[in-house]
N, C-alpha and C. Protein backbone atom coordinates (compact mmCIF):
# COMPACT_ATOMS: atom_id res chain seq x y z
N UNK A 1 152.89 216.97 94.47
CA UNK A 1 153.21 218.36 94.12
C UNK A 1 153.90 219.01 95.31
N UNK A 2 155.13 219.61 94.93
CA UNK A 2 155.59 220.29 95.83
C UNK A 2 155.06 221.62 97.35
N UNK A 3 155.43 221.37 97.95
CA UNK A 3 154.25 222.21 99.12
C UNK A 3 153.15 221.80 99.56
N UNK A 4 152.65 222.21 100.39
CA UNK A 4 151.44 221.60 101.01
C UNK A 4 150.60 223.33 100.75
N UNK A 5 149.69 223.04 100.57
CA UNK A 5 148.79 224.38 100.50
C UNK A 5 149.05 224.94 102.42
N UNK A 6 149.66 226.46 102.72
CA UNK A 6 149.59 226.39 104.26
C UNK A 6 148.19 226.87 104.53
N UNK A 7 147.89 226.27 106.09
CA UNK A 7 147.10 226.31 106.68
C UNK A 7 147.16 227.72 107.22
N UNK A 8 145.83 228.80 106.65
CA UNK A 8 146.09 230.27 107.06
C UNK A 8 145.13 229.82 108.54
N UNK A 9 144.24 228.90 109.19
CA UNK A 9 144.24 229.16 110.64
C UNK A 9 145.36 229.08 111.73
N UNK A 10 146.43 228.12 111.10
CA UNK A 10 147.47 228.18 111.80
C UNK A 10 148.81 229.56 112.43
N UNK A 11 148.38 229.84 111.37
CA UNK A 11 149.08 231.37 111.17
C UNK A 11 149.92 231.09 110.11
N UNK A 12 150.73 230.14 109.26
CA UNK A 12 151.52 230.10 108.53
C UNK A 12 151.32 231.27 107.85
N UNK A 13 150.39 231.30 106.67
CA UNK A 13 150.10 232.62 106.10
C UNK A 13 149.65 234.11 107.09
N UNK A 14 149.23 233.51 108.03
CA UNK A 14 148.68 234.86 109.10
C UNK A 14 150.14 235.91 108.88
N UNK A 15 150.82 235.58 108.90
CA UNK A 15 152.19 236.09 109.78
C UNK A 15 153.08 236.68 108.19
N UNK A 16 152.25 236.45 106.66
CA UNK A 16 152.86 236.73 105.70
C UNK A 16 153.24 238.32 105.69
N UNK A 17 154.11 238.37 104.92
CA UNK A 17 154.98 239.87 104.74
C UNK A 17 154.26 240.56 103.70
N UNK A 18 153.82 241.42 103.23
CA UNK A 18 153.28 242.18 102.17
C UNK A 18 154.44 243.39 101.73
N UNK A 19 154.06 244.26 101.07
CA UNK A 19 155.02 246.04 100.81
C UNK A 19 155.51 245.44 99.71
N UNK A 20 156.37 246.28 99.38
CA UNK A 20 157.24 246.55 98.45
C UNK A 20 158.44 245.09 98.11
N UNK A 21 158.84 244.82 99.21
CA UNK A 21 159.40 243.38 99.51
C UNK A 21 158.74 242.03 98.60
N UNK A 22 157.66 242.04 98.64
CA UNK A 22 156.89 240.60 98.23
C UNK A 22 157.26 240.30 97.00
N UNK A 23 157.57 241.23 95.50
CA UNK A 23 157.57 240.84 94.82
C UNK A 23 158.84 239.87 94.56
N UNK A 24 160.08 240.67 95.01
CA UNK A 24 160.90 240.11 95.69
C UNK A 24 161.26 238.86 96.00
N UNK A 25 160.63 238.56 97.05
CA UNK A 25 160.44 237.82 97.29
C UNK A 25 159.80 236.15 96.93
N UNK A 26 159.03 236.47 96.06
CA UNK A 26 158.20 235.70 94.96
C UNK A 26 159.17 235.27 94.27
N UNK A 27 160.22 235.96 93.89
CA UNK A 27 160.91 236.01 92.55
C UNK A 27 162.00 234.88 93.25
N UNK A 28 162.65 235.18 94.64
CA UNK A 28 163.36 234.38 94.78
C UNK A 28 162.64 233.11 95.18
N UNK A 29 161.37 232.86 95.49
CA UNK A 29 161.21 231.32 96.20
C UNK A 29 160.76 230.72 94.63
N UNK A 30 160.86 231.52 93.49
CA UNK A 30 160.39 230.98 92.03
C UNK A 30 161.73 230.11 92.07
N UNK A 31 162.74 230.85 92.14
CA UNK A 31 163.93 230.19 91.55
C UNK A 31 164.30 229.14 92.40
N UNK A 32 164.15 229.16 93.75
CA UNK A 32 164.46 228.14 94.72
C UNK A 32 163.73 226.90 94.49
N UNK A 33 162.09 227.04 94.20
CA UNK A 33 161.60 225.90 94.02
C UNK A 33 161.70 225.20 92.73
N UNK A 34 161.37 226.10 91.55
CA UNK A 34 161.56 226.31 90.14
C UNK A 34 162.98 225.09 90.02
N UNK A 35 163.82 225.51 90.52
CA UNK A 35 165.14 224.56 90.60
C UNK A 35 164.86 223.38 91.23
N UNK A 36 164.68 223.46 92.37
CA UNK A 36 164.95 222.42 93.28
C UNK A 36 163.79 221.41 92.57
N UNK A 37 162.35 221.56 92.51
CA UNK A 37 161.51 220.90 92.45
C UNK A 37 160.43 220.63 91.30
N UNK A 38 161.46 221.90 89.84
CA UNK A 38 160.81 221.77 88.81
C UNK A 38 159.63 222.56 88.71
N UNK A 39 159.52 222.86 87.69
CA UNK A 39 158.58 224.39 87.53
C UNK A 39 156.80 223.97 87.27
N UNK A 40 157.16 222.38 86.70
CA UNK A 40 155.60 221.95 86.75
C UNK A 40 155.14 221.01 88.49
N UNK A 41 156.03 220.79 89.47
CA UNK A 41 155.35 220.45 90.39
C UNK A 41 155.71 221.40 91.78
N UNK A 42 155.81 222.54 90.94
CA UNK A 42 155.89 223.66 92.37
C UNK A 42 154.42 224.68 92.11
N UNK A 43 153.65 224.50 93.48
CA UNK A 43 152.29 224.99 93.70
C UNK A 43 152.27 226.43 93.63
N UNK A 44 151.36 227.24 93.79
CA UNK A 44 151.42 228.64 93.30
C UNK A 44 151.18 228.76 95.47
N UNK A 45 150.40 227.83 96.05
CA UNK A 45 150.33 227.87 97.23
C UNK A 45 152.17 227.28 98.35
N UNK A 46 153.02 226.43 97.45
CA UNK A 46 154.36 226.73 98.03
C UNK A 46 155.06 227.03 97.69
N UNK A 47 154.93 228.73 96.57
CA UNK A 47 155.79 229.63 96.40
C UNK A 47 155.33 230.89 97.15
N UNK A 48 153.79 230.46 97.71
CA UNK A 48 153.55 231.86 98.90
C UNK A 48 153.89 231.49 100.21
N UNK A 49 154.38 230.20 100.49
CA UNK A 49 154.54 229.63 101.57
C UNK A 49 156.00 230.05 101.98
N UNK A 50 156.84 229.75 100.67
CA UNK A 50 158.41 229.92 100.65
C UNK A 50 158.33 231.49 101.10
N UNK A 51 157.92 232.10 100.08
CA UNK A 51 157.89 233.84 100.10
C UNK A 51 157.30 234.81 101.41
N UNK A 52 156.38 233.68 102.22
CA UNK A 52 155.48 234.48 103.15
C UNK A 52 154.71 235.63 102.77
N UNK A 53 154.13 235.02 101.96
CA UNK A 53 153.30 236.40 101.34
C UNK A 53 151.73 235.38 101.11
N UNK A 54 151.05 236.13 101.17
CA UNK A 54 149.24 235.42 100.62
C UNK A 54 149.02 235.85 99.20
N UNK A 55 148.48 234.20 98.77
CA UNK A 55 148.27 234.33 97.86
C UNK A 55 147.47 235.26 96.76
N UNK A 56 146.80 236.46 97.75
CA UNK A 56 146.29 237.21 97.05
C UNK A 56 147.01 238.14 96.59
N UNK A 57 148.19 238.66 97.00
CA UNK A 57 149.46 239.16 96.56
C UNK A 57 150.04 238.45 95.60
N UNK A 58 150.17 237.50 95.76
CA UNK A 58 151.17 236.77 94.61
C UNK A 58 150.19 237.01 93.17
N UNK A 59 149.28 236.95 93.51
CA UNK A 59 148.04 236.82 92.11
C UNK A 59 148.19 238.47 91.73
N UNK A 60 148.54 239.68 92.59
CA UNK A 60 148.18 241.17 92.15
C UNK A 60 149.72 241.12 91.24
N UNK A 61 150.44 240.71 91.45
CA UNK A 61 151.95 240.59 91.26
C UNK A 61 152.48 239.79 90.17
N UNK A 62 151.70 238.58 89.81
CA UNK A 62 151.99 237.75 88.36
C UNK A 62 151.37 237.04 87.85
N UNK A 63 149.87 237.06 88.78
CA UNK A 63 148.77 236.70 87.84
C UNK A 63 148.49 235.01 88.46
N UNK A 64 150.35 234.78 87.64
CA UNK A 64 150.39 233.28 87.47
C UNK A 64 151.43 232.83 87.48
N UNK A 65 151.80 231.04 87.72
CA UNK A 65 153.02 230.58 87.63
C UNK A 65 153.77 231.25 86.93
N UNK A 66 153.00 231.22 85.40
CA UNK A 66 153.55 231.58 84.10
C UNK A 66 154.16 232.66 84.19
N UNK A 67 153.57 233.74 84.01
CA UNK A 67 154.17 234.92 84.63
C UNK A 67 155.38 235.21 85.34
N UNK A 68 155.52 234.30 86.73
CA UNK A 68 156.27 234.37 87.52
C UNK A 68 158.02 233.90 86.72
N UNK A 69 157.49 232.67 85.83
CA UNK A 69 158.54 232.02 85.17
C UNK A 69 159.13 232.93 84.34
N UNK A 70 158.83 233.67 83.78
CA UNK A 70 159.33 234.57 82.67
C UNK A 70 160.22 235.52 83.13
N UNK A 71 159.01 236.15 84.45
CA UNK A 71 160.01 237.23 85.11
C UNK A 71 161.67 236.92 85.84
N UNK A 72 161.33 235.65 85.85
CA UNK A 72 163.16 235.18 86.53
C UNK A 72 163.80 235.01 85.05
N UNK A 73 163.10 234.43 84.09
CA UNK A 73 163.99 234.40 83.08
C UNK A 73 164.16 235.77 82.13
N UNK A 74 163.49 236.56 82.81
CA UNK A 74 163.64 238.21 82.00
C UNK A 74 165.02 239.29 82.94
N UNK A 75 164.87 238.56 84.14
CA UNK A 75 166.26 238.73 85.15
C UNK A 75 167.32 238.52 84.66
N UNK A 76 166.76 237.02 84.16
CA UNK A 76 168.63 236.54 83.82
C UNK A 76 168.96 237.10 82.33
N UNK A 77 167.82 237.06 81.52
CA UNK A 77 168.24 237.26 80.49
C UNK A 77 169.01 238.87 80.41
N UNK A 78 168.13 240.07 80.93
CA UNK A 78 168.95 241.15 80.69
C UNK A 78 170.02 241.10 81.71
N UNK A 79 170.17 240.31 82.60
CA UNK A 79 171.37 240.31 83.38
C UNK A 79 172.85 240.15 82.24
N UNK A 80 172.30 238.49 81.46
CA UNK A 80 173.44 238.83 80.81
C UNK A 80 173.50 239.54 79.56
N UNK A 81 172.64 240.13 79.15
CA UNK A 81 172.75 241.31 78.03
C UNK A 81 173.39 242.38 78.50
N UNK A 82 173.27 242.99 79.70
CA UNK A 82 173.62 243.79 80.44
C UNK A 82 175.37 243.78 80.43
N UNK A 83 175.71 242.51 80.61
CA UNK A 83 177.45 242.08 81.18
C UNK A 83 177.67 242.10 79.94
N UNK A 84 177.33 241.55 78.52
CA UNK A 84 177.53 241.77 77.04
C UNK A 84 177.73 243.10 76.57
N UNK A 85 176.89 244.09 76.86
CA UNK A 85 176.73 245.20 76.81
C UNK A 85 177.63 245.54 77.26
N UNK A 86 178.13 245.86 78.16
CA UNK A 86 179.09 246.59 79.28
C UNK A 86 180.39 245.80 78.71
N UNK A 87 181.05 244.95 78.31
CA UNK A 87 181.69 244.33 77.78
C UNK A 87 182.26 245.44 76.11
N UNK A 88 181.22 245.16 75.79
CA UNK A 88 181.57 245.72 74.22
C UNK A 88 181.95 247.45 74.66
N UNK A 89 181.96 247.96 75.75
CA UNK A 89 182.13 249.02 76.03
C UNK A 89 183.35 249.66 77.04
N UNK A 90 184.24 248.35 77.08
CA UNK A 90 185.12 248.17 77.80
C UNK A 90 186.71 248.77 77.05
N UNK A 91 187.37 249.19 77.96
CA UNK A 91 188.47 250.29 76.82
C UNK A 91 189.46 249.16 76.05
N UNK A 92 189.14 249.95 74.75
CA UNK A 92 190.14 248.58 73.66
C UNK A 92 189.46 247.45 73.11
N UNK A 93 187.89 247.25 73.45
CA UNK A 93 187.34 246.59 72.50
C UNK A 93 186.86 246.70 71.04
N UNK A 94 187.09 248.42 71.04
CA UNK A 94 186.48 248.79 69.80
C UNK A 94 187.58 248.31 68.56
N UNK A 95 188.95 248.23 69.05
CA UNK A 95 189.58 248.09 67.67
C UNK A 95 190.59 246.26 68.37
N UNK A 96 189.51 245.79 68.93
CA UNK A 96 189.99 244.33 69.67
C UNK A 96 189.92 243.42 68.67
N UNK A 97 190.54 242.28 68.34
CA UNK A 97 190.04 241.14 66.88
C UNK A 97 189.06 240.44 66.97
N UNK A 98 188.39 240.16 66.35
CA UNK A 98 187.22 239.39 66.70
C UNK A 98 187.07 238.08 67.55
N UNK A 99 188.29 237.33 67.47
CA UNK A 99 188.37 236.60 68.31
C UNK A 99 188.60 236.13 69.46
N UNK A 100 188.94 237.81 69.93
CA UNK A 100 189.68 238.02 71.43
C UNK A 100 188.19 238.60 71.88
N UNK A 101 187.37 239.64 71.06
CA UNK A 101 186.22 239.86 70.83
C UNK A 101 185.31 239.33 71.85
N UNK A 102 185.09 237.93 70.93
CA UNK A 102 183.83 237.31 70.81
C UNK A 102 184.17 236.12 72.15
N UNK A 103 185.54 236.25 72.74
CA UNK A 103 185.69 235.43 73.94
C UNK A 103 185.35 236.36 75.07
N UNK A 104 185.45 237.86 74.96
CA UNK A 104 185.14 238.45 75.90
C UNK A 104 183.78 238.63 76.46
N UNK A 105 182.94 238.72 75.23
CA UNK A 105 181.59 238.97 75.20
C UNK A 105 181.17 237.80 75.70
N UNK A 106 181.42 236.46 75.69
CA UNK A 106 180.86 235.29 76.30
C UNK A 106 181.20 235.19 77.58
N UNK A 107 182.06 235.60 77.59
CA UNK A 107 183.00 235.36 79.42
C UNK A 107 182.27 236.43 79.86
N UNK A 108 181.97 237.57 79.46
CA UNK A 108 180.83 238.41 80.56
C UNK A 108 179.54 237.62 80.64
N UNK A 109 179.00 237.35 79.62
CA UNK A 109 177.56 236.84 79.20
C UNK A 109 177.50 235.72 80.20
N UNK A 110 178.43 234.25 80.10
CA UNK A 110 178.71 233.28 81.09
C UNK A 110 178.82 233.34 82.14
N UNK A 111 179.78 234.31 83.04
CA UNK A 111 179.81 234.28 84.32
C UNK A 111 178.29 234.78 84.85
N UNK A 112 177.83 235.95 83.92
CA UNK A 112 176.49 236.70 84.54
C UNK A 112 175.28 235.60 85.05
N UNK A 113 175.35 235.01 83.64
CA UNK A 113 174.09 234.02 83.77
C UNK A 113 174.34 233.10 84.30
N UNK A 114 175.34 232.81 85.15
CA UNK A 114 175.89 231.31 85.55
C UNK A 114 175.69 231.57 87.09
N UNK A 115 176.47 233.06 87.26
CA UNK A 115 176.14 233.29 89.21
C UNK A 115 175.30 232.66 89.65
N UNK A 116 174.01 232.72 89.52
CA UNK A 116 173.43 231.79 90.36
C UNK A 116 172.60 230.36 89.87
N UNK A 117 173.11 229.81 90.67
CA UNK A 117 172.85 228.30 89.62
C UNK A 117 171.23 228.05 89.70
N UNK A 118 170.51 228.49 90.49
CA UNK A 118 169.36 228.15 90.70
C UNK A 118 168.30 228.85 89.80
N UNK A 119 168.78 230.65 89.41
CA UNK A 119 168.31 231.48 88.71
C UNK A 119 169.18 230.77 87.00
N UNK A 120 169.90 229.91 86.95
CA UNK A 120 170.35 229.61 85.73
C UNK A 120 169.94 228.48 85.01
N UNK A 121 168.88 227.62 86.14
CA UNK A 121 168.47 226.26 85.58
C UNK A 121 167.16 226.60 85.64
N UNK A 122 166.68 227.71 86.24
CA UNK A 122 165.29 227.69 85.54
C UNK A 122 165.07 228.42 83.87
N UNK A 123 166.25 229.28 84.04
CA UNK A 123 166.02 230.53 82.62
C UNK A 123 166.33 229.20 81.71
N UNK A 124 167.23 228.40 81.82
CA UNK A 124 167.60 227.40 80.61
C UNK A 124 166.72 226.22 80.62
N UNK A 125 166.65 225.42 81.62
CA UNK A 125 165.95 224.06 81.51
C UNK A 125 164.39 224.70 81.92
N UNK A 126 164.01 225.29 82.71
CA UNK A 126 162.84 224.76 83.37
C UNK A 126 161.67 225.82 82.57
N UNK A 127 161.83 226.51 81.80
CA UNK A 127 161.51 227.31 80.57
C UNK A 127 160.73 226.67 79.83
N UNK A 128 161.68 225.21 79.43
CA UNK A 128 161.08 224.70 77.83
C UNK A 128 160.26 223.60 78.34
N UNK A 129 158.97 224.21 76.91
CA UNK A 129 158.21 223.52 76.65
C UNK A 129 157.27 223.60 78.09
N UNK A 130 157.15 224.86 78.12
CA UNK A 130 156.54 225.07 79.50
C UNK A 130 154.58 225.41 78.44
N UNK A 131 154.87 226.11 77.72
CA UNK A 131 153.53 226.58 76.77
C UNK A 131 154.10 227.36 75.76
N UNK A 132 152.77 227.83 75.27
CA UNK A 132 153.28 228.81 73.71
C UNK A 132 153.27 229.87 74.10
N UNK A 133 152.64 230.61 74.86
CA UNK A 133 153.37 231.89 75.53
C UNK A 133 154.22 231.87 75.74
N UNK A 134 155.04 231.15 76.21
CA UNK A 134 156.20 230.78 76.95
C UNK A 134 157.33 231.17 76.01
N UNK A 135 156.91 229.80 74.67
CA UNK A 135 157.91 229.93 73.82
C UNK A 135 157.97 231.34 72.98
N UNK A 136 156.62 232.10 73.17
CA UNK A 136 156.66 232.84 72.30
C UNK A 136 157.73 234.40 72.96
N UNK A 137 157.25 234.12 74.25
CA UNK A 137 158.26 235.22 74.91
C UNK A 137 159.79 234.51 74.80
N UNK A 138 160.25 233.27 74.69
CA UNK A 138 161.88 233.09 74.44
C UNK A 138 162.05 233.57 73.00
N UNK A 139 161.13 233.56 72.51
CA UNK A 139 161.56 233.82 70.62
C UNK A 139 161.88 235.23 70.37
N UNK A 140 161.15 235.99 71.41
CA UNK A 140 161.28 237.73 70.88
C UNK A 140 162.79 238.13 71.92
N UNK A 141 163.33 237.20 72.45
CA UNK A 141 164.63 237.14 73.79
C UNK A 141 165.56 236.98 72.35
N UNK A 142 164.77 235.55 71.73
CA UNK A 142 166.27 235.34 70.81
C UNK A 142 166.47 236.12 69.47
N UNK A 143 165.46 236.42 69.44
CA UNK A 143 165.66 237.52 67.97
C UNK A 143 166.79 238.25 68.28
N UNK A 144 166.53 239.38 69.72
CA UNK A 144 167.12 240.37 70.35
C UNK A 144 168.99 239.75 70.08
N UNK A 145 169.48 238.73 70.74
CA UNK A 145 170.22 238.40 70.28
C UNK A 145 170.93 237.40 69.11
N UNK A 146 169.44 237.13 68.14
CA UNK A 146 170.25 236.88 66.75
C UNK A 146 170.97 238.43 66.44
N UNK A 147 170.04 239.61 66.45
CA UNK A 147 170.25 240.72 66.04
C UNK A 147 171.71 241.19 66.60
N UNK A 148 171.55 240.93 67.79
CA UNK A 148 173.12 241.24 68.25
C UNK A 148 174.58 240.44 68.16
N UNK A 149 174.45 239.73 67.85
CA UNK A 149 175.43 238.69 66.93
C UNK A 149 175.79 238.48 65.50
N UNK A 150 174.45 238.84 64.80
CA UNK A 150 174.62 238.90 63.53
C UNK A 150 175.91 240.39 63.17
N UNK A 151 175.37 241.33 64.01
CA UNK A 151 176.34 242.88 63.93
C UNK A 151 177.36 242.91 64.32
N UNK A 152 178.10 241.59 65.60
CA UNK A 152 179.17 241.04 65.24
C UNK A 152 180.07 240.32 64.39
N UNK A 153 178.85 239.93 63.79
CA UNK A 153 179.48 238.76 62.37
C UNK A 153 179.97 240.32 61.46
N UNK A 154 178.93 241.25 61.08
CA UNK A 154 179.28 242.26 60.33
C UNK A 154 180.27 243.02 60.56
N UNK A 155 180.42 242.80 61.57
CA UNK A 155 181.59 243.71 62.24
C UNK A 155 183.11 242.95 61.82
N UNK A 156 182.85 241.73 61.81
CA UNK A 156 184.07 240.93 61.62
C UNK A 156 184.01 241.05 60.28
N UNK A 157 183.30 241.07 59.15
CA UNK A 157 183.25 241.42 57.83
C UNK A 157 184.24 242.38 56.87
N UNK A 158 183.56 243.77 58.18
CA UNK A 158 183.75 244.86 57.99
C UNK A 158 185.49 245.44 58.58
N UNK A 159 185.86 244.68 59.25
CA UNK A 159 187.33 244.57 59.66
C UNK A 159 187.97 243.48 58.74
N UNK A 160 187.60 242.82 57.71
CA UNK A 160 188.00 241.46 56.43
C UNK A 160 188.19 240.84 57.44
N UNK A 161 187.63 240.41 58.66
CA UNK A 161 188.24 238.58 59.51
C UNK A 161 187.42 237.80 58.86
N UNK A 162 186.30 238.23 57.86
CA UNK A 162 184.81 237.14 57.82
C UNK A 162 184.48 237.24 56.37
N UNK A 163 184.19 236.63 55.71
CA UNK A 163 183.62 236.73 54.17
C UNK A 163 181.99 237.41 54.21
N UNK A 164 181.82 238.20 53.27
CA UNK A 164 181.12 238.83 53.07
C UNK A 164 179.43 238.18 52.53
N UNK A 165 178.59 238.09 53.46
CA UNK A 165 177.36 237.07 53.12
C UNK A 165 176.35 236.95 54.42
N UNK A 166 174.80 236.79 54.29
CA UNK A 166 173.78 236.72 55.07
C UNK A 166 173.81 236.10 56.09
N UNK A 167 174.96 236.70 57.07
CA UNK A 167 174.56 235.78 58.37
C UNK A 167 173.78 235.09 59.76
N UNK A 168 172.38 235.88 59.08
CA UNK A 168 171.42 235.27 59.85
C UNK A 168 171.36 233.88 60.30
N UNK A 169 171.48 232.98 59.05
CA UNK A 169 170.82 231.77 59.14
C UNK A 169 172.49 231.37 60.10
N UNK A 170 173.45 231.86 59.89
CA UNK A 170 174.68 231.07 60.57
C UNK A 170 174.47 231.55 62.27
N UNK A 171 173.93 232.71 62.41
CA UNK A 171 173.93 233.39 63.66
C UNK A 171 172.59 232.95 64.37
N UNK A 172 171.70 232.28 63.82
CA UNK A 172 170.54 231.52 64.01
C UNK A 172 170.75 230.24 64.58
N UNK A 173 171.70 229.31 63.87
CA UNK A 173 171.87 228.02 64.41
C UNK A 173 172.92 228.29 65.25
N UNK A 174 173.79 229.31 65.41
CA UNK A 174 174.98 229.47 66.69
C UNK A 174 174.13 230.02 67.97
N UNK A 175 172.73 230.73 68.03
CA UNK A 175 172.02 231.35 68.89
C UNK A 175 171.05 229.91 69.56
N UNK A 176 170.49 228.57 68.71
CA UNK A 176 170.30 227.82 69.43
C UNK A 176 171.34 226.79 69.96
N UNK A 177 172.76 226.95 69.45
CA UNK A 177 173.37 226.03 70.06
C UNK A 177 174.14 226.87 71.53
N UNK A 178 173.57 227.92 71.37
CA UNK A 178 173.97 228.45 73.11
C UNK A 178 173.04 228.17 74.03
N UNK A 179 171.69 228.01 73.59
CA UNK A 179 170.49 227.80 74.32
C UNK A 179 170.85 226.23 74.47
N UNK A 180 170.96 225.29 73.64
CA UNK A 180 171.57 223.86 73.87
C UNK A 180 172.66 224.23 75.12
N UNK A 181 173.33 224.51 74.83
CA UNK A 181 174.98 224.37 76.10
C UNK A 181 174.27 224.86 77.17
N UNK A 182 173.65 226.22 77.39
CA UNK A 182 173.27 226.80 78.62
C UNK A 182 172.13 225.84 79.17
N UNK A 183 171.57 225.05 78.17
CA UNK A 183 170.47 224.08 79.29
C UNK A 183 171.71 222.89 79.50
N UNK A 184 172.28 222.47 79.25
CA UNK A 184 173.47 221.43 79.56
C UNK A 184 173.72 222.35 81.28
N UNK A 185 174.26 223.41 81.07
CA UNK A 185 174.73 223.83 82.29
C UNK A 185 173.83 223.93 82.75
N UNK A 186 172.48 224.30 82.96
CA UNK A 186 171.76 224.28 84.00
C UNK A 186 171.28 222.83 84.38
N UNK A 187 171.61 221.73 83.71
CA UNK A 187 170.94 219.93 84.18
C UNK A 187 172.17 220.45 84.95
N UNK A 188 173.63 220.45 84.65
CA UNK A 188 175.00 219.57 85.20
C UNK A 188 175.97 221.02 85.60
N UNK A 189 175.50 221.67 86.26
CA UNK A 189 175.95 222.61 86.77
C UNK A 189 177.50 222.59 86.87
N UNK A 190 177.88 221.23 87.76
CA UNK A 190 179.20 221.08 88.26
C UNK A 190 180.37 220.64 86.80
N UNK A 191 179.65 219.71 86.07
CA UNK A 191 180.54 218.82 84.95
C UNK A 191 180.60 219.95 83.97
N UNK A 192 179.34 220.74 83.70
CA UNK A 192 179.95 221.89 82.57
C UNK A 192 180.01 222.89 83.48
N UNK A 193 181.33 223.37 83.59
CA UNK A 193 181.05 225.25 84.48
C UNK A 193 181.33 226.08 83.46
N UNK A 194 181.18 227.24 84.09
CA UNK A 194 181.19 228.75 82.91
C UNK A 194 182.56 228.61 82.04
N UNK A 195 183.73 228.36 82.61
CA UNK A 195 185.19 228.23 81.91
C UNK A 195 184.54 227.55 80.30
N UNK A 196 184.06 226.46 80.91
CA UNK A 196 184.20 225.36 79.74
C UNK A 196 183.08 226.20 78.95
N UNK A 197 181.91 226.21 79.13
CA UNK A 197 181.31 227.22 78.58
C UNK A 197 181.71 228.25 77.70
N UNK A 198 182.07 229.29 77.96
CA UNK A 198 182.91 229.96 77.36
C UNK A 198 183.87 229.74 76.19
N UNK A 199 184.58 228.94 76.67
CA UNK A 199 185.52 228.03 75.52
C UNK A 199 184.40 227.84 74.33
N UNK A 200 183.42 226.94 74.66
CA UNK A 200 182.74 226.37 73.88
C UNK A 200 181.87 227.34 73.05
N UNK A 201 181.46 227.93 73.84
CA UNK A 201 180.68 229.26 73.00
C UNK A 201 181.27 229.81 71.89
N UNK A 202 182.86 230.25 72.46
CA UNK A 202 184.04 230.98 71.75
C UNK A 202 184.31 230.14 70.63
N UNK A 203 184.51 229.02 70.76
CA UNK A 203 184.78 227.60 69.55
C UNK A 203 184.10 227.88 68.39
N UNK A 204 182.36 227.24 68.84
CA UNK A 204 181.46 227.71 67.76
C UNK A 204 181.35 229.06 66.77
N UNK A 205 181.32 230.32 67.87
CA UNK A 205 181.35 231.28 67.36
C UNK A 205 182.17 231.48 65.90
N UNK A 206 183.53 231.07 66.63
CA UNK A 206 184.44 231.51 65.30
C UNK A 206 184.22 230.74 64.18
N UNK A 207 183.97 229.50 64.23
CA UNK A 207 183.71 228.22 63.49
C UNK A 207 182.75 228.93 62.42
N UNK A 208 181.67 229.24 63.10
CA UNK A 208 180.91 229.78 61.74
C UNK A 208 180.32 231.08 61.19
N UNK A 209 181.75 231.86 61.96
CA UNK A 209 181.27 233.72 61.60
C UNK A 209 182.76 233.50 60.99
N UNK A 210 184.05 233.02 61.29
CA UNK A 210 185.10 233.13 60.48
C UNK A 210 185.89 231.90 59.25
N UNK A 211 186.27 232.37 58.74
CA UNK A 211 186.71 231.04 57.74
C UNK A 211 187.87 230.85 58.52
N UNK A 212 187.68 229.40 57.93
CA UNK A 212 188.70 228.49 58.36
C UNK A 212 189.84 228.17 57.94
């Protein structure tokens, strides 16, 4: 298991940082180890080691690994809701085609969640199949954006680019095949980058919100 529990006679922990900082801090040695060393063999004792903080802080702060895991993937996730958001609000998207659209909205969404590769392979790979809490907090993430995709599909409807019909179930299987690609990019960081990404996102999208 990753880390060695530190030795608080030594001072390792003596010398930890507390305030306002720690949580902080936590958050980044999650993603550093979380990445580097995998989310099931990184210790709750060498993410206080990384962080310099005692573990009795880390426990007022997230309880638990679990905890800790979510909160980086609750980072990334409104990070890129955030760049989506801000996107659809950008001058000339409102009367933009859907297909110039739905490349923009991914190319914000992609670059956001991609910046940092370490915060991007835990939100995608190191997530699953962690527990049922786990999954149950990615499920109420993906609703959020079935919901926001589906009102793009309507939107493309509602401008005639799209035939008129229930696009949940199509905006359902296009919402796990982004969760598929984005864990691809977080194993192979270098072989898939955001470009290709994007493309690919953009591909699908149209494939099954527009006729062909």
């Amino acid at each position: 298991m990753v880390g060695v529990v530190a030795n608080q006679r030594n001072g390792a922990v003596g010398q930890a940082l507390e305030g306002p900082g720690a949580r902080d801090r936590l958050l980044w040695a999650g993603r550093q180890l979380f990445a580097a060393y995998g989310y099931a063999h990184t210790s709750v004792e060498a993410l206080c080691e990384q962080a310099k903080v005692p573990v009795h802080i880390f426990q007022q702060e997230f309880v638990s690994r679990e905890v800790l895991l979510m909160a980086i993937y609750d980072e990334v996730a409104t990070y890129g809701l955030r760049a989506a958001e801000n996107a659809l609000m950008a001058e000339g998207m409102e009367d933009c085609p859907t297909a110039e659209r739905v490349r923009l909205l991914f190319d914000a969404y992609v670059k956001a969640v991609t910046e940092d590769p370490c915060a991007a392979r835990v939100a995608f790979v190191e997530v699953l199949g962690v527990s049922r809490e786990v999954d149950k907090h990615l499920a109420t993430w993906r609703a959020m954006w079935i919901d926001f995709l589906t009102s793009e599909a309507e939107r493309a409807v509602r401008r005639g680019e799209a035939v008129a019909s229930d696009h949940t179930v199509t905006v359902t299987v296009l919402n796990h095949s982004v969760d598929e690609l984005m864990a691809h990019h977080g194993r192979r960081p270098r072989q898939v980058d955001a470009e290709w990404l994007t493309d690919e996102l953009t591909r699908l999208s149209l494939a099954m919100i527009l006729p062909s």
